[in-house]
Protein backbone atom coordinates (compact mmCIF):
# COMPACT_ATOMS: atom_id res chain seq x y z
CA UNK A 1 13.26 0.84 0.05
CA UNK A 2 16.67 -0.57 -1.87
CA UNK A 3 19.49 -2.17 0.01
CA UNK A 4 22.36 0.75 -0.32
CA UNK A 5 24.78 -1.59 -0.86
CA UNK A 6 23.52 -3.59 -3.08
CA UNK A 7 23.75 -0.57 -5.47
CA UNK A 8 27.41 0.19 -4.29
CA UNK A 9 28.23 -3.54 -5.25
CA UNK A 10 26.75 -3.34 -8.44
CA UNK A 11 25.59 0.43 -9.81
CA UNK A 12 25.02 -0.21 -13.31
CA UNK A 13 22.52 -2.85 -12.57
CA UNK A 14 20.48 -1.04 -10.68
CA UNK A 15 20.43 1.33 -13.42
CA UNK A 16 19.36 -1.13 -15.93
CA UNK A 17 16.43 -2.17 -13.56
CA UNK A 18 15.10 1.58 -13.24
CA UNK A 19 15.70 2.14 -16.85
CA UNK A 20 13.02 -0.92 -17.29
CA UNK A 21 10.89 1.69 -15.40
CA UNK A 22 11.69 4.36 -17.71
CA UNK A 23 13.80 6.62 -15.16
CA UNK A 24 17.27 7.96 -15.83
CA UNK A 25 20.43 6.20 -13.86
CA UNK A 26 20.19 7.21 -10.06
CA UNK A 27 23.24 5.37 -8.91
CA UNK A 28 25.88 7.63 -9.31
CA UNK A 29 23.67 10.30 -7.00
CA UNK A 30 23.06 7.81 -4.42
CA UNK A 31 26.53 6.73 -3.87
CA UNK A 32 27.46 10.26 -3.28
CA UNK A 33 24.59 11.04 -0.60
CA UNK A 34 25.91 7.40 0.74
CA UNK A 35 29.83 8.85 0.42
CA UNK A 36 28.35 12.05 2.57
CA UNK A 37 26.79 9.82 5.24
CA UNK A 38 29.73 7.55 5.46
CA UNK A 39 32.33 10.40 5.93
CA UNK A 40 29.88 11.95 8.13
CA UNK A 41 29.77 8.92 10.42
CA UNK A 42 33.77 8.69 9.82
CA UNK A 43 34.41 12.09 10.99
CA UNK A 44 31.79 11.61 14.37
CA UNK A 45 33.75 8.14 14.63
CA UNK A 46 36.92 9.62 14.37
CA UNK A 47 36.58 12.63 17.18
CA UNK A 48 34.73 10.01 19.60
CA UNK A 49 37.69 7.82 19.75
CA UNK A 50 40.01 11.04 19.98
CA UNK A 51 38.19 12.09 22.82
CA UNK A 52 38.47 8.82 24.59
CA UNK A 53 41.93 8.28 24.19
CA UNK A 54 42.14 11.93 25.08
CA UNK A 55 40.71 11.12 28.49
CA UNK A 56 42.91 8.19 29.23
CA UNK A 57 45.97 10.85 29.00
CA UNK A 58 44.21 13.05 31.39
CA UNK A 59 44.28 10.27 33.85
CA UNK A 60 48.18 9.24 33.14
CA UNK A 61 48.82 13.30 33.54
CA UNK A 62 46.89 13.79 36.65
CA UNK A 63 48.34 10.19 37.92
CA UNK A 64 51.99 11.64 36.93
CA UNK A 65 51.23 15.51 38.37
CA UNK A 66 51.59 17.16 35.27
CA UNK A 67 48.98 19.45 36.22
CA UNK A 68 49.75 21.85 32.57
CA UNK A 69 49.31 18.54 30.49
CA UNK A 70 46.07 17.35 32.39
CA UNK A 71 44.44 20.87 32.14
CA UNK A 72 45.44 21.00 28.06
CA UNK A 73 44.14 17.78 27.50
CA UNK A 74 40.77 18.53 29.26
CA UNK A 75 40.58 21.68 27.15
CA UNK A 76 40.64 19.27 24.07
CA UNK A 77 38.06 16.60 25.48
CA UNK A 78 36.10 19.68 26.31
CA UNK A 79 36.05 21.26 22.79
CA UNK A 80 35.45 17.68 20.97
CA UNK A 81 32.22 17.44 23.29
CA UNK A 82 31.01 20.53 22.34
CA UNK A 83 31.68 20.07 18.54
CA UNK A 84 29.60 16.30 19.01
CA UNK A 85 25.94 17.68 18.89
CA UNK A 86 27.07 19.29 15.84
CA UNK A 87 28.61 15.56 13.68
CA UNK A 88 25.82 13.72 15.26
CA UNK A 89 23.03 16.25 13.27
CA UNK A 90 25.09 16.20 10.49
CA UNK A 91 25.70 12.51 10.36
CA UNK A 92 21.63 12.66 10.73
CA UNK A 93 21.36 15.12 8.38
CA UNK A 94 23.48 13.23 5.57
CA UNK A 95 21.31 9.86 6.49
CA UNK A 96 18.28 11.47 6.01
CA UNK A 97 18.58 12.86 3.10
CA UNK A 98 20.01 9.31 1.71
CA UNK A 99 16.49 7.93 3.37
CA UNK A 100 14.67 10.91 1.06
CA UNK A 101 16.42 9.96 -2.08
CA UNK A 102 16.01 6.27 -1.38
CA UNK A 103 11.91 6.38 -0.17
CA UNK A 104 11.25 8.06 -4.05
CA UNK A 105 12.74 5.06 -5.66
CA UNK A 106 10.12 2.63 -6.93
CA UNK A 107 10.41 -1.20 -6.40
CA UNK A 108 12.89 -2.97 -9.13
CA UNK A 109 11.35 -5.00 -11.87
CA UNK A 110 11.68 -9.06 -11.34
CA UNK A 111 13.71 -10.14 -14.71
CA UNK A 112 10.70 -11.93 -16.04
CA UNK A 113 8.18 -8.97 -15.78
CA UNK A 114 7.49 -7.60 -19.52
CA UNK A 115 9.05 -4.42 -20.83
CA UNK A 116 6.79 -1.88 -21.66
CA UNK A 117 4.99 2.00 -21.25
CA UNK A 118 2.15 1.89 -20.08
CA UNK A 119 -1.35 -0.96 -19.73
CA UNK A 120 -0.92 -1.60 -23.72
CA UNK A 121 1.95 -3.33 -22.98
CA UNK A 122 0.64 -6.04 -20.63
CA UNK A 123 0.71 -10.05 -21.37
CA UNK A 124 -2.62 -11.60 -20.69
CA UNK A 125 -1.43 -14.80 -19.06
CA UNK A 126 -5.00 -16.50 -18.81
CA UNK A 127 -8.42 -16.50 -19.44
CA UNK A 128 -11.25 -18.31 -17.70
CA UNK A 129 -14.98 -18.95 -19.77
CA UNK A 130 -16.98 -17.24 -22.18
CA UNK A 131 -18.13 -14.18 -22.44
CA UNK A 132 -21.79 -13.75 -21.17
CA UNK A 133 -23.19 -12.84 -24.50
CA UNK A 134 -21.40 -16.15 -25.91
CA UNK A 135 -23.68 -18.10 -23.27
CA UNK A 136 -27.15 -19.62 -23.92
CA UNK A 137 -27.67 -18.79 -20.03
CA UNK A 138 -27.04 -15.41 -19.85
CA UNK A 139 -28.41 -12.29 -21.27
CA UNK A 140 -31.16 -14.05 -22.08
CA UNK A 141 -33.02 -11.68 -24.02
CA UNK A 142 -31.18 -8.42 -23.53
CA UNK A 143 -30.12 -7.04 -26.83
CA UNK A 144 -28.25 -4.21 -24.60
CA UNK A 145 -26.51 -4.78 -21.79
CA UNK A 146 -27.25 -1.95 -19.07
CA UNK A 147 -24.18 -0.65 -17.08
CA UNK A 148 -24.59 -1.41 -12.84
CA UNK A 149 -25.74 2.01 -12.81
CA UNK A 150 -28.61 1.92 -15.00
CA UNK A 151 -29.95 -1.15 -13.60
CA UNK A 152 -29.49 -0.19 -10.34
CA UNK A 153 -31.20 3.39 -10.49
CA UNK A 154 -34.06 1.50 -12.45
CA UNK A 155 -34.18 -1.09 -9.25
CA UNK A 156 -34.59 1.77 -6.85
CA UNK A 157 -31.46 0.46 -4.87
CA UNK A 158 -28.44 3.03 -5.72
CA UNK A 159 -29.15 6.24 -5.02
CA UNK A 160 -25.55 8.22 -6.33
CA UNK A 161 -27.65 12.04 -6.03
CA UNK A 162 -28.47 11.24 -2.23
CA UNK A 163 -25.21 10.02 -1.59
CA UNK A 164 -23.70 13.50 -3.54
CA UNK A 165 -26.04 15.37 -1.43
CA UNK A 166 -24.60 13.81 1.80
CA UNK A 167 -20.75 13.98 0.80
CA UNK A 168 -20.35 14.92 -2.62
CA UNK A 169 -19.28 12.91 -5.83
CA UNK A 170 -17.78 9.62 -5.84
CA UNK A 171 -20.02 8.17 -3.43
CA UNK A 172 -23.50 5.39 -3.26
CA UNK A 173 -26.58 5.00 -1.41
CA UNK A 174 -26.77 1.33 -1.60
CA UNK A 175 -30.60 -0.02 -0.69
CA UNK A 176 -32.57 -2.93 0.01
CA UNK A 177 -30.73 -6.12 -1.65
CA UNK A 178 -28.48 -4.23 -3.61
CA UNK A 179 -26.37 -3.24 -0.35
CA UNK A 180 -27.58 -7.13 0.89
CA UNK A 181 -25.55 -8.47 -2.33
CA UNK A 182 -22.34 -5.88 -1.20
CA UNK A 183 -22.64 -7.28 1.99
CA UNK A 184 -23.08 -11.08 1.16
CA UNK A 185 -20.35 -10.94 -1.35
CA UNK A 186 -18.14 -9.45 1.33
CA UNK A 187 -18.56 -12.12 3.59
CA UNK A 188 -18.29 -14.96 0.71
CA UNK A 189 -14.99 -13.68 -0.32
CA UNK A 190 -14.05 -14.09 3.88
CA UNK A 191 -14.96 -17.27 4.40
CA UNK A 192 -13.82 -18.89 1.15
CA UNK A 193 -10.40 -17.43 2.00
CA UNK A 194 -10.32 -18.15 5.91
CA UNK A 195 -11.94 -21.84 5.40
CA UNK A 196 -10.75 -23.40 1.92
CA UNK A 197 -7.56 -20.66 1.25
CA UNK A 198 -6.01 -20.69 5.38
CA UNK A 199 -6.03 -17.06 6.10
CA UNK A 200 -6.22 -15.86 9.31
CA UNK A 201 -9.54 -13.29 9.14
CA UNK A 202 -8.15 -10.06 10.78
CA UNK A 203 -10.45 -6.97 12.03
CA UNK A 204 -7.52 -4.34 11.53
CA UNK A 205 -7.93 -0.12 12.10
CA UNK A 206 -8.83 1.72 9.00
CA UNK A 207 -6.99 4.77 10.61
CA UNK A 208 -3.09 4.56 10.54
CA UNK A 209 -0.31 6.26 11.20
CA UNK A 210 2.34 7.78 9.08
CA UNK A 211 5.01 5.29 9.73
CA UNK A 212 2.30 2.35 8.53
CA UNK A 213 1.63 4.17 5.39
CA UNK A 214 5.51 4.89 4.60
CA UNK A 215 6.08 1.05 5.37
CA UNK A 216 3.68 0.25 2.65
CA UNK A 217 5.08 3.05 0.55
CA UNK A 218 1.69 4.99 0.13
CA UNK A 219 3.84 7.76 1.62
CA UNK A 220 5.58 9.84 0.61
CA UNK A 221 4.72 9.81 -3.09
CA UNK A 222 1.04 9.30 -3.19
CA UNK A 223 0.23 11.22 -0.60
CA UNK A 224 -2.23 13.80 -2.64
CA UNK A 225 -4.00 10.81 -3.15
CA UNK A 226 -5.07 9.64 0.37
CA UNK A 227 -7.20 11.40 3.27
CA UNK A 228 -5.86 12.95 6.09
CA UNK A 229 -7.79 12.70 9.58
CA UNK A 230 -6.96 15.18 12.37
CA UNK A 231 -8.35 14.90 15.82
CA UNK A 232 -10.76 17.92 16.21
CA UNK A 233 -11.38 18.05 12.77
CA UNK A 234 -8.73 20.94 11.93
CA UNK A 235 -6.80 20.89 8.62
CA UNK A 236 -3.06 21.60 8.19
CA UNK A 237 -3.95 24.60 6.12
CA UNK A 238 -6.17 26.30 8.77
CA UNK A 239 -3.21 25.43 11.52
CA UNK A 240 -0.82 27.03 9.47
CA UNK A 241 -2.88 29.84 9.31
CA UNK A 242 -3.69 30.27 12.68
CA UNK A 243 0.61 30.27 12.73
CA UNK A 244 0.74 33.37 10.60
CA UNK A 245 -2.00 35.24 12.14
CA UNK A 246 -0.62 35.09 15.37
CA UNK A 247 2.83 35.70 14.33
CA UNK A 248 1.68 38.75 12.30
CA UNK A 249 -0.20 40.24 15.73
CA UNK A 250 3.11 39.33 17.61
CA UNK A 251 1.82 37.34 20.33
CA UNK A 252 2.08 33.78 20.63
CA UNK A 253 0.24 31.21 18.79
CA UNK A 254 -2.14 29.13 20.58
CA UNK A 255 -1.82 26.75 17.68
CA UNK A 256 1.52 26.13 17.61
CA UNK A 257 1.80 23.19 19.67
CA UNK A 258 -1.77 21.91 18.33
CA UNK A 259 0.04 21.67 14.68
CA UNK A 260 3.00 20.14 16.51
CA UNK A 261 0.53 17.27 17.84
CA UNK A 262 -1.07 17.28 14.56
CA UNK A 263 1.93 16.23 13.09
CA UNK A 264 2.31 13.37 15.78
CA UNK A 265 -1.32 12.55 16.13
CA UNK A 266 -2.65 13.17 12.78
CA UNK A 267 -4.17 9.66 10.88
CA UNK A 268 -4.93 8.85 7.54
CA UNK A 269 -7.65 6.85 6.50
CA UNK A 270 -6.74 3.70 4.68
CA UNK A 271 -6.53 3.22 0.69
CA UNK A 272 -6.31 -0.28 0.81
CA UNK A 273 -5.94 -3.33 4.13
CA UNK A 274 -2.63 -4.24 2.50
CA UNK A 275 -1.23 -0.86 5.10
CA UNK A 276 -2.31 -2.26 8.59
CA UNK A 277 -2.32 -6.11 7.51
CA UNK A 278 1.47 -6.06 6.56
CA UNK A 279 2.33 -3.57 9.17
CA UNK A 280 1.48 -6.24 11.16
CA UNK A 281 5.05 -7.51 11.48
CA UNK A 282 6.35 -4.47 11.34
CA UNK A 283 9.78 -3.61 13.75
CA UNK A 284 9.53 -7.19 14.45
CA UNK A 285 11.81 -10.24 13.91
CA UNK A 286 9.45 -13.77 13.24
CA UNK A 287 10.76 -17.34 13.55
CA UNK A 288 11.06 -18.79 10.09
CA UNK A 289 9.07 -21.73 11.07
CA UNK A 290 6.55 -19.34 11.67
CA UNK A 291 5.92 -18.10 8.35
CA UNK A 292 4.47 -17.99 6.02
CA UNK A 293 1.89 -15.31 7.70
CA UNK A 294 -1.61 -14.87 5.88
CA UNK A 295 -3.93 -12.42 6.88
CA UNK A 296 -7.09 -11.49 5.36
CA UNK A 297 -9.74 -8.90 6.74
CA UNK A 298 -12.92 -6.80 4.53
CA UNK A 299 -12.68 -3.08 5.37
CA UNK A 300 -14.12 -0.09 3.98
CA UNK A 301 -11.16 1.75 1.77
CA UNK A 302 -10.64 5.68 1.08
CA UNK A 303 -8.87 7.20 -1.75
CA UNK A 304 -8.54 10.85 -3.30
CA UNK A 305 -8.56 9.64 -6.68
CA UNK A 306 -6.28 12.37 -6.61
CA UNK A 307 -5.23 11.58 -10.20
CA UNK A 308 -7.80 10.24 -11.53
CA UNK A 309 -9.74 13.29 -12.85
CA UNK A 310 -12.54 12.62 -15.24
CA UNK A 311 -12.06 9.19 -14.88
CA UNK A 312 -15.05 6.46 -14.36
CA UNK A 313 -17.31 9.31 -12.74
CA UNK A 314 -20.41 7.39 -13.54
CA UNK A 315 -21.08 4.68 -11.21
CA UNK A 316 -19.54 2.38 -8.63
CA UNK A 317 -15.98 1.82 -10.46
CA UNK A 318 -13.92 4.58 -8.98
CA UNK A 319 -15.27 5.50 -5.67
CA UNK A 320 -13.48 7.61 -2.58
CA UNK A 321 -14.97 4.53 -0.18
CA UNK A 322 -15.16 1.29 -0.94
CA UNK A 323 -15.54 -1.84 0.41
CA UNK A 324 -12.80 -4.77 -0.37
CA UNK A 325 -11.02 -7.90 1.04
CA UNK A 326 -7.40 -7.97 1.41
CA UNK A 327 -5.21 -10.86 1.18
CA UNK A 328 -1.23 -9.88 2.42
CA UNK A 329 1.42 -12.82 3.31
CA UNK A 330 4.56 -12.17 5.14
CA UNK A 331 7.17 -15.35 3.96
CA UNK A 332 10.97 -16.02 3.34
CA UNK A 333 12.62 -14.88 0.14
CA UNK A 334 12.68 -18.51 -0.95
CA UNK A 335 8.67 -19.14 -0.41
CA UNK A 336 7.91 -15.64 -2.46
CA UNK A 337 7.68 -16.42 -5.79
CA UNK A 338 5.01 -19.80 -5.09
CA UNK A 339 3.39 -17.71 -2.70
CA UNK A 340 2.43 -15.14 -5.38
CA UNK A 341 0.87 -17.98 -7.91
CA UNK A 342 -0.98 -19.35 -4.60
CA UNK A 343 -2.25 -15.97 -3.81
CA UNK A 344 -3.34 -15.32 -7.78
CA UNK A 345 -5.51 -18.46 -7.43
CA UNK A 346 -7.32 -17.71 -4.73
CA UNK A 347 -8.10 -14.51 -5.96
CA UNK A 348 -9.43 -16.50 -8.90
CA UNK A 349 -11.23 -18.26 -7.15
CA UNK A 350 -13.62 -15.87 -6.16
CA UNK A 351 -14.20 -15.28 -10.00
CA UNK A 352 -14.67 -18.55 -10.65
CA UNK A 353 -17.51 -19.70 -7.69
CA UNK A 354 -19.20 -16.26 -9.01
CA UNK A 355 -18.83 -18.34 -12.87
CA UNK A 356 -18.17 -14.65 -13.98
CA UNK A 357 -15.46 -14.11 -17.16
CA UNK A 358 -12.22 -13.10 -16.84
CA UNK A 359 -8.51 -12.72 -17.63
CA UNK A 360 -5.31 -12.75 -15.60
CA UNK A 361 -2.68 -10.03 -16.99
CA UNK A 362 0.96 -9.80 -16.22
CA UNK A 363 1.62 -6.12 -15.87
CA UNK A 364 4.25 -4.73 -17.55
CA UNK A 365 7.12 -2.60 -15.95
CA UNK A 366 5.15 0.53 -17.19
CA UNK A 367 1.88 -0.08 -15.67
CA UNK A 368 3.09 -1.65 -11.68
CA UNK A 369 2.69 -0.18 -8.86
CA UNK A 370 5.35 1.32 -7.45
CA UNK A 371 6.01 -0.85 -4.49
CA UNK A 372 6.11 -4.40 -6.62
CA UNK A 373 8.46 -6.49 -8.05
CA UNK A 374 5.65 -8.18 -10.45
CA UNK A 375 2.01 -7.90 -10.54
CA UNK A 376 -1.12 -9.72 -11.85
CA UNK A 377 -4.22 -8.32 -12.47
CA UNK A 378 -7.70 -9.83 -12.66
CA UNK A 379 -9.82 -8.14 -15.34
CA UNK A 380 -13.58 -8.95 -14.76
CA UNK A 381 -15.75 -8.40 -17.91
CA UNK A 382 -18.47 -5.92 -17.52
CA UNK A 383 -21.45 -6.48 -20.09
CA UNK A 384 -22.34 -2.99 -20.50
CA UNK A 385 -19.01 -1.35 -20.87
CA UNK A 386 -17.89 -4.20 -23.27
CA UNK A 387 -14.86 -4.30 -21.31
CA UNK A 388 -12.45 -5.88 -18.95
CA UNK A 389 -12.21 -3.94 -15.48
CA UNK A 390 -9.67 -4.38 -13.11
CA UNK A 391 -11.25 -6.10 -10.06
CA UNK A 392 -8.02 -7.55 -8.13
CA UNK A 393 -3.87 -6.72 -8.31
CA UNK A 394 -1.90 -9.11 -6.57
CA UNK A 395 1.66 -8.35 -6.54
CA UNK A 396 4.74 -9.81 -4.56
CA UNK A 397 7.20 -7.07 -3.40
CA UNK A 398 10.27 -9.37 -2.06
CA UNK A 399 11.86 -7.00 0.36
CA UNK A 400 10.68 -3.59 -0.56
CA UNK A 401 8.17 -3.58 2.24
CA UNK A 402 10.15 -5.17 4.80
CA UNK A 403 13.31 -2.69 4.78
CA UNK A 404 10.93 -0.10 5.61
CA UNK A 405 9.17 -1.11 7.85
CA UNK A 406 12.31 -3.16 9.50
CA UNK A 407 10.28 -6.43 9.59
CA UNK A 408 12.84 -9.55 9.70
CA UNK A 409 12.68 -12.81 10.10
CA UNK A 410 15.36 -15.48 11.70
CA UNK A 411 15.83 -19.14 10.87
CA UNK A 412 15.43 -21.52 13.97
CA UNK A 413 18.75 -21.82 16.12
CA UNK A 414 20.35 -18.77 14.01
CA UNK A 415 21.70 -15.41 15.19
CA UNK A 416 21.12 -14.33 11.68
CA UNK A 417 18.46 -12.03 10.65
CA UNK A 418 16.99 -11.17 7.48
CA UNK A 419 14.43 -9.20 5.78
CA UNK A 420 11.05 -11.33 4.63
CA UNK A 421 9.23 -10.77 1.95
CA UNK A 422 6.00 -9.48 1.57
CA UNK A 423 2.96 -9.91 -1.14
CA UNK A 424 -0.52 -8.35 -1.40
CA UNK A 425 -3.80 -8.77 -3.49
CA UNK A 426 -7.58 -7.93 -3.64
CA UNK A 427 -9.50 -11.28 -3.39
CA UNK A 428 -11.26 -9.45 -4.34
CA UNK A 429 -12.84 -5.43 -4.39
CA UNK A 430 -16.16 -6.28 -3.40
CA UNK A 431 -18.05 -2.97 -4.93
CA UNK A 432 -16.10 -4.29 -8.51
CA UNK A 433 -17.22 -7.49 -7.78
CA UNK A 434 -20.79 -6.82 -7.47
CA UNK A 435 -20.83 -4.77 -10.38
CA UNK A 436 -19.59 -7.85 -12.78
CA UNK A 437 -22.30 -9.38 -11.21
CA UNK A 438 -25.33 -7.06 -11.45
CA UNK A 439 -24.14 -6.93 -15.69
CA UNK A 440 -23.14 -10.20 -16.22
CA UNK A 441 -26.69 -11.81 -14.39
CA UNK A 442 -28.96 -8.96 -16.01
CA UNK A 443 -32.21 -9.90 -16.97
CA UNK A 444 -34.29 -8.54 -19.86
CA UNK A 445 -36.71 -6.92 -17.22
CA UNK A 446 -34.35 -5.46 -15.46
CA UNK A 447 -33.66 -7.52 -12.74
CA UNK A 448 -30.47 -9.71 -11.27
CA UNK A 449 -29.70 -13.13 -11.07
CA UNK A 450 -28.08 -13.82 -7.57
CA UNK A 451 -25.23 -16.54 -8.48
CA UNK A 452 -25.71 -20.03 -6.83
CA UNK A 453 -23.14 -19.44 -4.66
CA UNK A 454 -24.22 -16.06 -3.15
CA UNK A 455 -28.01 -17.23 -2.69
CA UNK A 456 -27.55 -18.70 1.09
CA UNK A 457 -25.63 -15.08 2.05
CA UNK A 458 -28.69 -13.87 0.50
CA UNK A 459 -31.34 -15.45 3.12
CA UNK A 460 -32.16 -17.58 -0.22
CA UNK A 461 -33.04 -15.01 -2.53
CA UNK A 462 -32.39 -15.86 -6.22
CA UNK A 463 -33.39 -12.79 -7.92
CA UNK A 464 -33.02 -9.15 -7.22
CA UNK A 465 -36.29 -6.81 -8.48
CA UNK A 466 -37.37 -3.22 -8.43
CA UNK A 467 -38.45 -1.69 -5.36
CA UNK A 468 -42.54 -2.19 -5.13
């Protein structure tokens, strides 16, 4: 969410930053939804104070018996009261629909953040080791890499028509010590970042509210691509419809007040830890000497893949559940910037204990999300694509987040408040990860390498074979 009056200060900048986004100038319509709330607020002002000072003359006519005056002026006080329930919804009205305006506004571009349209345009910043098929130790004798997929349907251990059968496409059986290495590489990624990185390890809900996913800015804009959980397992479509029916027969809906507590009680499943980690400060002010706050936690993740269509539907790579750890820290606007590098490397890190090749990009204002300020990506090369993937995003957001989810902060011995700043990465997607891995350590007969650092979350297994 943008600061209001920053863009009243300075308009045309804020226009330059969303034309580095490729939208048209929004200022101008801003300041006159902010004009509307202002004179709204002005005018509500304006009849409360006439009304008060209107009741002080009462009291100086009743005191001085001018029984005429005293009733005239309570006729006025009277009238202003009733006309107040009507400014106060209007002054809500006008905010609101500043709020709408504002929520649909992507994050502003930091000025060092690459021009460009679209993932052709990003820098690659780094890279870290060889490719696998540059490596006497790897690939040793395959002259084709196998995609995950094919080596794990030739293993016996994913199972994608099962998994179809039991809840369509987009999902995996995982078997034997194939779902062993998702689980192990889970719990690698956790304790490298709790014990070397200082994380705290959190064990957050994967079902959230609306107000958690607006505060992360998943709503309102990508809502088509999330899942929506109602208690009782009814849909807003067949509530509506339950509306109409009843309102066609002309007798009174039964559903009417279950829609209104779908709307309050309704959840959504989460696309990502970054909602309840950082929502963890939310309508909250923190001591500055407290921060900065890192959290951490592996969760199982839910996406439509709304837009995503006829995209990666082979495989593990685009997935409605998935498994992945979360990094999120909460600091002061001074801290952010370092705090993003620190967070990048321990991302890395993962990569590099796994000694799996990769690059760090610096996305370009084109291809970020649309709640950051500047983004990395990790790109993981996958042997049988012949590709890089992405396999972890870390972005910083200064205070994007923070205004709305109202999550300050306040400097020791200061009445001062101010919003923090909040970042977020994937350290990394574990069901990514373990694809890089089940390509990168494939062996001519088909089976996997487990990498040296995996093997003791592996009960000492160093190789992963077909089912007997």
């Amino acid at each position: 969410m943008h600061d209001i009056r920053l863009i009243r200060d300075d308009p045309q900048a804020f226009d330059r930053a969303l034309a580095r986004r490729g939208l048209a100038p929004l200022s101008s319509r801003l300041l006159e939804l902010d004009d509307a709330r202002r004179a709204a607020i002005q005018e509500a002002q304006t009849a409360q104070e006439r009304r008060n000072a209107l009741s002080k003359e009462v009291g100086e006519a009743m005191r001085a018996k001018d029984v005429d005056r005293a009733n005239a002026l309570k006729a006025e006080v009277a009238r202003l009261k009733e006309t107040a329930p009507e400014l106060e919804q209007r002054e809500k009205a006008a905010q609101a629909a500043l709020d709408q305006e504002l929520a649909a506004i992507p994050n502003t571009p930091l000025a060092e953040v690459p021009d460009g349209a679209d993932e052709s345009d990003n820098v690659v910043k780094s890279i870290f080791g060889e490719r696998p098929d540059a490596r006497p130790d790897r690939l040793q004798g395959v002259a084709e890499p196998r995609q995950h997929f094919e080596l794990g349907e030739a293993l016996g251990l994913m199972d994608f028509e099962t998994a179809a059968k039991l809840s369509g496409s987009r999902f995996v059986v995982l078997k034997g010590q194939l779902a062993r290495l998702e689980r192990a590489l889970g719990q690698f990624m956790l304790d490298l970042h709790v014990g070397e990185h200082g994380y705290e390890e959190v064990n957050p809900p994967v079902l959230v509210r609306d107000d958690a996913m607006f505060g992360t800015a998943q709503l309102p804009k990508f809502r088509e691509d999330q899942f929506r959980v109602v208690a009782g397992g009814l849909t807003r479509a067949e509530f509506e419809a339950s509306a109409r029916r009843h309102a066609e027969a002309g007798v009174a809906d039964p559903a009417g007040q279950a829609f209104a507590d779908w709307q309050d009680n309704g959840h959504w499943l989460i696309p990502t830890a970054e909602v309840p980690l950082t929502n963890l400060v939310r309508e909250s002010i923190v001591g500055e000497e407290e921060l900065p706050k890192r959290f951490t936690a592996l969760t199982h993740c839910f996406r439509a893949e709304a837009g995503a269509a006829g995209r990666d539907t082979r495989g593990m790579l685009r997935q409605h559940q998935f498994s992945k750890v979360e990094l999120v820290s909460v600091t002061t606007p001074e801290a952010s910037l370092a705090e993003h590098e620190r967070m990048l490397a321990c991302a890395e890190a993962v990569l590099r204990k796994l000694d799996l090749h990769y690059r760090v990009v610096t996305l370009c204002t084109g291809d970020m999300g649309f709640a950051s300020a500047r983004t990395f990506d990790l790109e993981v090369w996958l042997p049988g694509q012949q590709a890089y993937r992405e396999v972890s995003s870390v972005s910083v957001c200064n205070d994007f987040q923070a205004r709305r989810m109202n999550a300050r902060c306040r400097a020791k011995d200061s009445r001062q408040t101010r919003f923090v700043h909040t970042l977020n990465g994937s350290g990394t997607a574990v069901g990514r990860a373990m694809i890089a891995v089940m390509e990168t350590y494939q062996n001519a007969d088909g089976s996997i390498t487990v990498p040296a650092a995996l093997v003791p979350y592996m009960g000492g297994v160093t190789r992963i074979e077909a089912r007997v």
